[in-house]
N, C-alpha and C. Protein backbone atom coordinates (compact mmCIF):
# COMPACT_ATOMS: atom_id res chain seq x y z
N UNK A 1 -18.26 -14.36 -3.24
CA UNK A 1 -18.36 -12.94 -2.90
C UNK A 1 -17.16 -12.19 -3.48
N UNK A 2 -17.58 -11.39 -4.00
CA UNK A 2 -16.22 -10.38 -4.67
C UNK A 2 -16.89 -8.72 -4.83
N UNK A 3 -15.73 -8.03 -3.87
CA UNK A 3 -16.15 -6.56 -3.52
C UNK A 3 -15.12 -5.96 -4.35
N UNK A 4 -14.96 -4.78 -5.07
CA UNK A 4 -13.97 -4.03 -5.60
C UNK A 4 -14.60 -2.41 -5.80
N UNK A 5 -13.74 -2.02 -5.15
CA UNK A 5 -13.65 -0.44 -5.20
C UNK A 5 -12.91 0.55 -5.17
N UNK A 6 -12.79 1.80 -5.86
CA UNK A 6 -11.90 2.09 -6.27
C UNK A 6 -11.64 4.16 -6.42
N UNK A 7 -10.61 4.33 -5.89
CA UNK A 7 -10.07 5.69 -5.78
C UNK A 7 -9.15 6.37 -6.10
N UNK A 8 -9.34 7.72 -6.36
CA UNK A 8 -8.26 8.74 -6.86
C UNK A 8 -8.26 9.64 -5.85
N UNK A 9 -6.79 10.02 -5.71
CA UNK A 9 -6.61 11.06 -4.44
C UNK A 9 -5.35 11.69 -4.88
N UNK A 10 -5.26 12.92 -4.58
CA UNK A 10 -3.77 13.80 -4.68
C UNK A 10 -2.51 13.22 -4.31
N UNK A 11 -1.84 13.53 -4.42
CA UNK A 11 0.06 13.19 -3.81
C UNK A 11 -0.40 14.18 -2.60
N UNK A 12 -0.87 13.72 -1.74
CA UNK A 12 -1.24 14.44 -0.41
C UNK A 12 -1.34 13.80 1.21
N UNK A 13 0.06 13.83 1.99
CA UNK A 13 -0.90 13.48 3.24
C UNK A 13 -1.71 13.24 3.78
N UNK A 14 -2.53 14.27 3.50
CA UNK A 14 -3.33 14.93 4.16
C UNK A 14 -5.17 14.17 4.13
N UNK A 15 -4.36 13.36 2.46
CA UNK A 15 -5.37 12.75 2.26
C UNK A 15 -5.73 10.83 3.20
N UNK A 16 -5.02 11.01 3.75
CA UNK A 16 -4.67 9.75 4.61
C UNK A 16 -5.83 9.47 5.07
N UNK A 17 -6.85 9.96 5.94
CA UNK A 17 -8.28 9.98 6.55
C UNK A 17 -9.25 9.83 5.44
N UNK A 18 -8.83 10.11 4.64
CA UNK A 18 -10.12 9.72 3.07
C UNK A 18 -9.62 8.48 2.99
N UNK A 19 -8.61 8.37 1.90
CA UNK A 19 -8.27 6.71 1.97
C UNK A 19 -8.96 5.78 2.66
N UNK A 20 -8.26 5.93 4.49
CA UNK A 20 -8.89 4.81 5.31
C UNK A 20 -10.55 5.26 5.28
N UNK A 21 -11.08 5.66 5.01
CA UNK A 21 -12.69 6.08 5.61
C UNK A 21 -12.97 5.42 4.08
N UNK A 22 -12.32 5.67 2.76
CA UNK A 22 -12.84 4.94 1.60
C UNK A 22 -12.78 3.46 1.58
N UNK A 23 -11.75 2.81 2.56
CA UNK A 23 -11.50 1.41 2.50
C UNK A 23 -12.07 1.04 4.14
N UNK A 24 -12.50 1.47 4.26
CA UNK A 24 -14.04 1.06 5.23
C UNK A 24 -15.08 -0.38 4.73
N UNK A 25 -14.97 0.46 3.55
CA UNK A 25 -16.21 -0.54 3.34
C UNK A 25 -15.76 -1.60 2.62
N UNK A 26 -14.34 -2.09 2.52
CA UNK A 26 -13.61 -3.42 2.91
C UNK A 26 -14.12 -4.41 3.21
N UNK A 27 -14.87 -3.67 4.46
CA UNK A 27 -14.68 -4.51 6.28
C UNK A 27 -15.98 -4.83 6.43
N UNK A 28 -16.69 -4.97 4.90
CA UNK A 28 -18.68 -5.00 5.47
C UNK A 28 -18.74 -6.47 4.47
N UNK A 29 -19.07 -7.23 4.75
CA UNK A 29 -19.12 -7.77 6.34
C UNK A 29 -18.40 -7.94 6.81
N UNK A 30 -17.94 -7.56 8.46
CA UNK A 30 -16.60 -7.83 9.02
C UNK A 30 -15.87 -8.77 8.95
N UNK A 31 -14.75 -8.50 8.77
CA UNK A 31 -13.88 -9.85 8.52
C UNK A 31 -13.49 -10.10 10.60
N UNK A 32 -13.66 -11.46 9.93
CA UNK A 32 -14.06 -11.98 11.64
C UNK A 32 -12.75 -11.60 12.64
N UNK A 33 -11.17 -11.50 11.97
CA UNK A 33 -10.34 -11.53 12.70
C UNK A 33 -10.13 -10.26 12.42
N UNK A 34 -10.48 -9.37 14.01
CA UNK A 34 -9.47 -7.75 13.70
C UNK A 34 -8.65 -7.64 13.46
N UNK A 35 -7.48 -8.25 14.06
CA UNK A 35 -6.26 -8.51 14.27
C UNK A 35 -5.76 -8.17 12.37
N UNK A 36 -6.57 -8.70 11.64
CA UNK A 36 -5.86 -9.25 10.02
C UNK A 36 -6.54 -7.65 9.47
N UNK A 37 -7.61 -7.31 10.04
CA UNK A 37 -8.40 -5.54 9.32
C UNK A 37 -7.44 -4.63 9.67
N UNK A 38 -7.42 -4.67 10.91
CA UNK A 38 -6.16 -3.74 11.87
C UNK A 38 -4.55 -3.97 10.63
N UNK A 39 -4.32 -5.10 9.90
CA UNK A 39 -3.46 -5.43 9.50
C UNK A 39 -3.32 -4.50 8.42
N UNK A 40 -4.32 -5.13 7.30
CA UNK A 40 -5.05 -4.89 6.10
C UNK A 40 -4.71 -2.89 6.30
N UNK A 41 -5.44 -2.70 6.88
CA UNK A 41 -5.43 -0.52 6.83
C UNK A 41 -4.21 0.00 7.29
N UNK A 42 -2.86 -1.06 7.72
CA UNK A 42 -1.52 -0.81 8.07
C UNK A 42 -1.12 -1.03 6.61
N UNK A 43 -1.15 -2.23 5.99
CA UNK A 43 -0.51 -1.84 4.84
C UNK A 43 -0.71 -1.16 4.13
N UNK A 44 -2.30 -0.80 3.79
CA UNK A 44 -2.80 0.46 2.76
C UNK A 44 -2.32 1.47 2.86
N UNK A 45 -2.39 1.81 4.55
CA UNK A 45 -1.87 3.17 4.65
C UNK A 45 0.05 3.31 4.64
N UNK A 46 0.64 2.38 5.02
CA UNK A 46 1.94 2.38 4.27
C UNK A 46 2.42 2.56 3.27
N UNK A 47 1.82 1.75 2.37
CA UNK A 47 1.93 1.76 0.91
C UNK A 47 1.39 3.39 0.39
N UNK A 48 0.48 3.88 0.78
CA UNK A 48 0.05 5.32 0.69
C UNK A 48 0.86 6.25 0.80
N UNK A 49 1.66 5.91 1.98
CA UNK A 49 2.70 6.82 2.90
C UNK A 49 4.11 6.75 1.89
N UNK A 50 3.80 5.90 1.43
CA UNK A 50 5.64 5.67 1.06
C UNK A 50 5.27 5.89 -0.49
N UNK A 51 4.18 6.24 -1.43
CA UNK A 51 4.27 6.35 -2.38
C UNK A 51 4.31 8.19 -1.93
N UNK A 52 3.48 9.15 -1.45
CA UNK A 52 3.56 10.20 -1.38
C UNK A 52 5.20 10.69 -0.92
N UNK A 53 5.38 10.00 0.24
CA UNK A 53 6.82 10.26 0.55
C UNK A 53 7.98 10.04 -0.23
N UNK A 54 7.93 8.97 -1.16
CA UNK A 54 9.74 8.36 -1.39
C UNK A 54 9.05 8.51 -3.62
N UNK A 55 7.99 8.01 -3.84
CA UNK A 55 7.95 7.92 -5.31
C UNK A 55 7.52 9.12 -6.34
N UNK A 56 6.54 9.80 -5.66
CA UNK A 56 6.29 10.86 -5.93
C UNK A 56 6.60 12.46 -5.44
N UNK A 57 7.77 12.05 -4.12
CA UNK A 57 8.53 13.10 -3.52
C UNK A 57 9.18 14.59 -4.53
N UNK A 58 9.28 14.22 -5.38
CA UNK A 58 9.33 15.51 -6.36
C UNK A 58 8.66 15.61 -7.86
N UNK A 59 6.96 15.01 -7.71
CA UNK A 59 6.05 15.41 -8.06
C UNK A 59 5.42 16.49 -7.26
N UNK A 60 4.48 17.28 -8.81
CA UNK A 60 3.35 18.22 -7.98
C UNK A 60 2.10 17.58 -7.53
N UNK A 61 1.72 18.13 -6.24
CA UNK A 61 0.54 17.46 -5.40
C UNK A 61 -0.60 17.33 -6.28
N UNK A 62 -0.47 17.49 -7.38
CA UNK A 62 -2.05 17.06 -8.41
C UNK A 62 -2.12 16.03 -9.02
N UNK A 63 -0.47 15.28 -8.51
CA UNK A 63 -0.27 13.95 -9.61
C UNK A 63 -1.12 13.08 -8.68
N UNK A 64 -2.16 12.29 -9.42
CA UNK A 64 -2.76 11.62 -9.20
C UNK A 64 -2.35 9.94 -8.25
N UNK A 65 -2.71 9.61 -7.16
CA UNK A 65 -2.44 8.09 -6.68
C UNK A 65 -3.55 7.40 -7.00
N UNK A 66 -3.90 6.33 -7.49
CA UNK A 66 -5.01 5.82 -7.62
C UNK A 66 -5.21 4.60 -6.77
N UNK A 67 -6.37 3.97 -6.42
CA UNK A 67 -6.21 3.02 -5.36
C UNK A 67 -7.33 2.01 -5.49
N UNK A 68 -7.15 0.37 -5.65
CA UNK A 68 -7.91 -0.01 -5.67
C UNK A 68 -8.06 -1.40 -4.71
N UNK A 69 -9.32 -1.29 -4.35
CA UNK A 69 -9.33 -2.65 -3.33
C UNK A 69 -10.05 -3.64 -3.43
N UNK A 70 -10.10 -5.00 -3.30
CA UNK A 70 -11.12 -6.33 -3.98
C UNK A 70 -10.84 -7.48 -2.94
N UNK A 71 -11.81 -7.46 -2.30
CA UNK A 71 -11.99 -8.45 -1.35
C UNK A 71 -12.56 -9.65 -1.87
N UNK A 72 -12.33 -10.58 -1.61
CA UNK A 72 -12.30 -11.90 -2.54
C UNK A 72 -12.71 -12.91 -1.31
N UNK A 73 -13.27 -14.16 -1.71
CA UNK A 73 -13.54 -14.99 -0.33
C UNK A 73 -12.60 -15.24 0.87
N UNK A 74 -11.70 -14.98 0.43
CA UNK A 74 -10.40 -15.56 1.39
C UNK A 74 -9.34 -14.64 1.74
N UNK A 75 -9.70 -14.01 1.00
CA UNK A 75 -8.33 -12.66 1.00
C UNK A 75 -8.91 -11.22 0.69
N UNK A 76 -7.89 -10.12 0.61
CA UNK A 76 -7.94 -8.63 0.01
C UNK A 76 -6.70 -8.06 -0.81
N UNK A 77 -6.85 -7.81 -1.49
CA UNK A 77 -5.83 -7.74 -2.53
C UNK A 77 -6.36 -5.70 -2.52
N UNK A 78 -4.96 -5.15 -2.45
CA UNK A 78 -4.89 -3.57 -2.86
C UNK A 78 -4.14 -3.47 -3.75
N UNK A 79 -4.24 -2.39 -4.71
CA UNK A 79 -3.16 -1.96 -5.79
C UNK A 79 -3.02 -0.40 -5.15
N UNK A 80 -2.21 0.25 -5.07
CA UNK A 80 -1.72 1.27 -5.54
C UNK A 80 -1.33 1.84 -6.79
N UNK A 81 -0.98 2.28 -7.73
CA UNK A 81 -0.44 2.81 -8.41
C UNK A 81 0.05 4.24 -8.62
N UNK A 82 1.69 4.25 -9.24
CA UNK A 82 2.18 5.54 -8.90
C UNK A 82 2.99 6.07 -10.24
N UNK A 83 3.67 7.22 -9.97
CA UNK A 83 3.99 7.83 -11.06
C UNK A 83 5.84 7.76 -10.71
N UNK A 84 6.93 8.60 -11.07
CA UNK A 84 7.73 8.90 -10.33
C UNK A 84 8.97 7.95 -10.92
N UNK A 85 10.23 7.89 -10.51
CA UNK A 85 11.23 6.81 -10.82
C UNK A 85 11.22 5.58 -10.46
N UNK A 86 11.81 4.56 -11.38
CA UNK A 86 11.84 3.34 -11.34
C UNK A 86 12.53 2.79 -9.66
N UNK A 87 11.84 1.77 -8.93
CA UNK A 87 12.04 1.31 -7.31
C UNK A 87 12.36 -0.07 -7.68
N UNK A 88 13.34 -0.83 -7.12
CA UNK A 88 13.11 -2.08 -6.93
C UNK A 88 13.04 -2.74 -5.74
N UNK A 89 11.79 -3.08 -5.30
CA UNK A 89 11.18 -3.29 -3.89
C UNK A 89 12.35 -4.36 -3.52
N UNK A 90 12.59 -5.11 -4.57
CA UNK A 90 13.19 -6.67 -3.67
C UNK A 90 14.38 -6.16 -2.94
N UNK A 91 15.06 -5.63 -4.24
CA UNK A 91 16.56 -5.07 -3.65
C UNK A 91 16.22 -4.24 -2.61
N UNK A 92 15.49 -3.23 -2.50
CA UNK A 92 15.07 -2.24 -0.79
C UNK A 92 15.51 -3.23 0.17
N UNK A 93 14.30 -4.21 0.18
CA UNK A 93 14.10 -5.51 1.04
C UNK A 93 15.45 -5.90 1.38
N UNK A 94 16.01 -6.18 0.76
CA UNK A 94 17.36 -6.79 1.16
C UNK A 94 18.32 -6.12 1.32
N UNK A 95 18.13 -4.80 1.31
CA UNK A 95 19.43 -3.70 2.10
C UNK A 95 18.97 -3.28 3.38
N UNK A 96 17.05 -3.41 3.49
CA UNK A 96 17.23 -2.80 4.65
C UNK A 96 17.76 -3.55 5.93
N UNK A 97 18.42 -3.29 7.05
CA UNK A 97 18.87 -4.11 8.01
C UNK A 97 17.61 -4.02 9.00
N UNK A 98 17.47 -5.55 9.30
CA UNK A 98 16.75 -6.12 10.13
C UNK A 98 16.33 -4.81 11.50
N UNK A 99 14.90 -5.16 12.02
CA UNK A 99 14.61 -4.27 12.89
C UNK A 99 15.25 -3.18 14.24
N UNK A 100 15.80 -4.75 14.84
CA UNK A 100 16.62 -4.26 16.05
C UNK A 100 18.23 -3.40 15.77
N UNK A 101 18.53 -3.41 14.37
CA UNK A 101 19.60 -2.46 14.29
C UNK A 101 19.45 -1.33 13.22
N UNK A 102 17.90 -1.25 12.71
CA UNK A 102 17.50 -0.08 11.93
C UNK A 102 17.25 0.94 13.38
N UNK A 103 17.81 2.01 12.93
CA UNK A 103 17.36 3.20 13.97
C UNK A 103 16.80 3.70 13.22
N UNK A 104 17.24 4.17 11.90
CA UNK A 104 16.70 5.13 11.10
C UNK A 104 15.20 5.27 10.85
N UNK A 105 14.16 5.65 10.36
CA UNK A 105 13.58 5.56 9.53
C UNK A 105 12.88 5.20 8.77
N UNK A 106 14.21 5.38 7.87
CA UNK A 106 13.60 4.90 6.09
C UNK A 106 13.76 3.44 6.58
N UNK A 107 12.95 3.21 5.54
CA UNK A 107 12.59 1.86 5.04
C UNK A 107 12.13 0.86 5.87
N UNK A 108 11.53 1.48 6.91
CA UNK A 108 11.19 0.41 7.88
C UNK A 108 9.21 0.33 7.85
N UNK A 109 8.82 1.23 6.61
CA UNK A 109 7.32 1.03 6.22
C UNK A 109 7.20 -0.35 5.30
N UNK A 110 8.59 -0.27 4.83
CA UNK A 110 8.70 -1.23 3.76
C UNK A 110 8.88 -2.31 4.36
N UNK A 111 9.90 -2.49 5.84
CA UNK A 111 10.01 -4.17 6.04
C UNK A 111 8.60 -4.14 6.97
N UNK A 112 7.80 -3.43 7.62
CA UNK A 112 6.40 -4.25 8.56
C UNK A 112 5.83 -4.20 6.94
N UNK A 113 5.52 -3.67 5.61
CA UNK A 113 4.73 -4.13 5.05
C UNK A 113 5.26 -5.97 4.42
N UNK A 114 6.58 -5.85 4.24
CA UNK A 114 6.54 -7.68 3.82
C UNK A 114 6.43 -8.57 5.07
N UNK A 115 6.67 -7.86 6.38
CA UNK A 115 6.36 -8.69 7.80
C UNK A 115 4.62 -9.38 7.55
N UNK A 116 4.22 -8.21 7.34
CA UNK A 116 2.32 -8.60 7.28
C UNK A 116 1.86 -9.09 5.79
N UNK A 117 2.38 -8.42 5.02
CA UNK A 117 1.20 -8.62 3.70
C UNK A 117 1.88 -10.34 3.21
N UNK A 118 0.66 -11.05 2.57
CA UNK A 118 1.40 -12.18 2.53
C UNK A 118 1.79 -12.07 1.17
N UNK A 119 1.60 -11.67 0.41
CA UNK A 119 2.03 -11.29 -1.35
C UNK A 119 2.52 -9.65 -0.90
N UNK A 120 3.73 -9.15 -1.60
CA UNK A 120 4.07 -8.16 -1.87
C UNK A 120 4.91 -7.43 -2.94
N UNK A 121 4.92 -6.68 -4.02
CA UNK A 121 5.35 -6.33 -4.99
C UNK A 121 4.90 -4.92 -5.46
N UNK A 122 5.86 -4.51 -6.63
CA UNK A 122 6.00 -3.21 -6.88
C UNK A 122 6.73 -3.57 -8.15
N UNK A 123 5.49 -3.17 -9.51
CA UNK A 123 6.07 -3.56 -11.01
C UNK A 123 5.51 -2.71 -11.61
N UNK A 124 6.40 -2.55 -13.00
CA UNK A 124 6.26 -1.46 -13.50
C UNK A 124 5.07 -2.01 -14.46
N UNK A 125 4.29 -0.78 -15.34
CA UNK A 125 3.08 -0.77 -15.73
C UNK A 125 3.32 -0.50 -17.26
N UNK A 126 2.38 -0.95 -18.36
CA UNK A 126 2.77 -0.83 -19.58
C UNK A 126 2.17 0.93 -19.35
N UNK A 127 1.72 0.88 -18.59
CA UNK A 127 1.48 2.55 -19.09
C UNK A 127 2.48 3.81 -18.31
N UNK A 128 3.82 3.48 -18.25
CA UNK A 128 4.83 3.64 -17.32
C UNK A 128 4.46 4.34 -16.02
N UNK A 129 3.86 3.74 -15.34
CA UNK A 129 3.29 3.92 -13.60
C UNK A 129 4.04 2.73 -13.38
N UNK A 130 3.69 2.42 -11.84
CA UNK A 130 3.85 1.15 -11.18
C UNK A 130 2.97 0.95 -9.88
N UNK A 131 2.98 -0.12 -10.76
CA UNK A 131 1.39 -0.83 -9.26
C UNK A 131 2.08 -1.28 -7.90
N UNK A 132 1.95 -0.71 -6.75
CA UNK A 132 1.97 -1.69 -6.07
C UNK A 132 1.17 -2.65 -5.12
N UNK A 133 1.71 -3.80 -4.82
CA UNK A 133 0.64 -5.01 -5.29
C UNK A 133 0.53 -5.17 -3.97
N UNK A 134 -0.21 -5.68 -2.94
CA UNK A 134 -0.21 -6.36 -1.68
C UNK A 134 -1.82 -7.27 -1.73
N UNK A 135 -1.72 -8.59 -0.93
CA UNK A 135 -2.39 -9.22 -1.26
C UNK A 135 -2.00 -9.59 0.81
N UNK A 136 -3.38 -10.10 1.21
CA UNK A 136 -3.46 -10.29 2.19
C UNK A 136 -4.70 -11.25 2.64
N UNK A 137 -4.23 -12.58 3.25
CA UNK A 137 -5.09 -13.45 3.48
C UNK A 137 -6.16 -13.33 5.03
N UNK A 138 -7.28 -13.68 5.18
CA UNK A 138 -8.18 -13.59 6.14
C UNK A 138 -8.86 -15.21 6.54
């Protein structure tokens, strides 16, 4: 079984309720454990959140996010892709401080997304975008 589908949406908030209502149909046939779907639409919508917020933060709202999703026998794999300055996820990862002494904020979309997703990455694209990658087992 292999599902893949795929979207364009604004540098927009607002567009958050499209997204999840487009990656709906993910979930047909239900993946047996909620717990991992409930998971799965936390990282999408993170990864969503933090490209509008932190990569494309001084782009205009017409720059395109594109989004794609492929459910595979065993897993779901999302791409994002974005526009904006060069990120290096690992290094983020390893400055941000652990939960119980982050108050702040930032960067704490970034540590629940490597808490949950079991593959995670953010590389640059020959067509200078950058994908980012999350891969998640069921």
């Amino acid at each position: 079984m292999k599902n893949k589908i795929y979207l364009k949406v604004n540098t927009d908030l607002t567009a958050s309720s499209q997204v999840l209502f487009w990656f709906d149909q993910m979930n047909q046939p239900p993946i047996p454990n909620k717990e991992v779907w409930w998971q799965c639409q936390t990282l999408l919508m993170e990864g969503f959140t933090n490209i509008v917020e932190h990569a494309h933060k001084n782009l205009p709202i017409e720059t395109p996010i594109e989004i794609e999703a492929v459910r595979v026998n065993k897993y779901i794999e999302i791409r994002i892709w974005s526009q904006g300055e060069p990120f290096d996820l690992e290094q983020q990862l390893r400055q941000i401080s652990e939960f119980d002494e982050n108050e702040q904020e930032r960067g704490r979309g970034l540590k629940i997304m490597s808490a949950i997703a079991d593959k995670l990455s953010y590389e640059p694209t020959e067509d200078n975008r950058y994908c980012l990658f999350i891969s998640k087992y069921y």
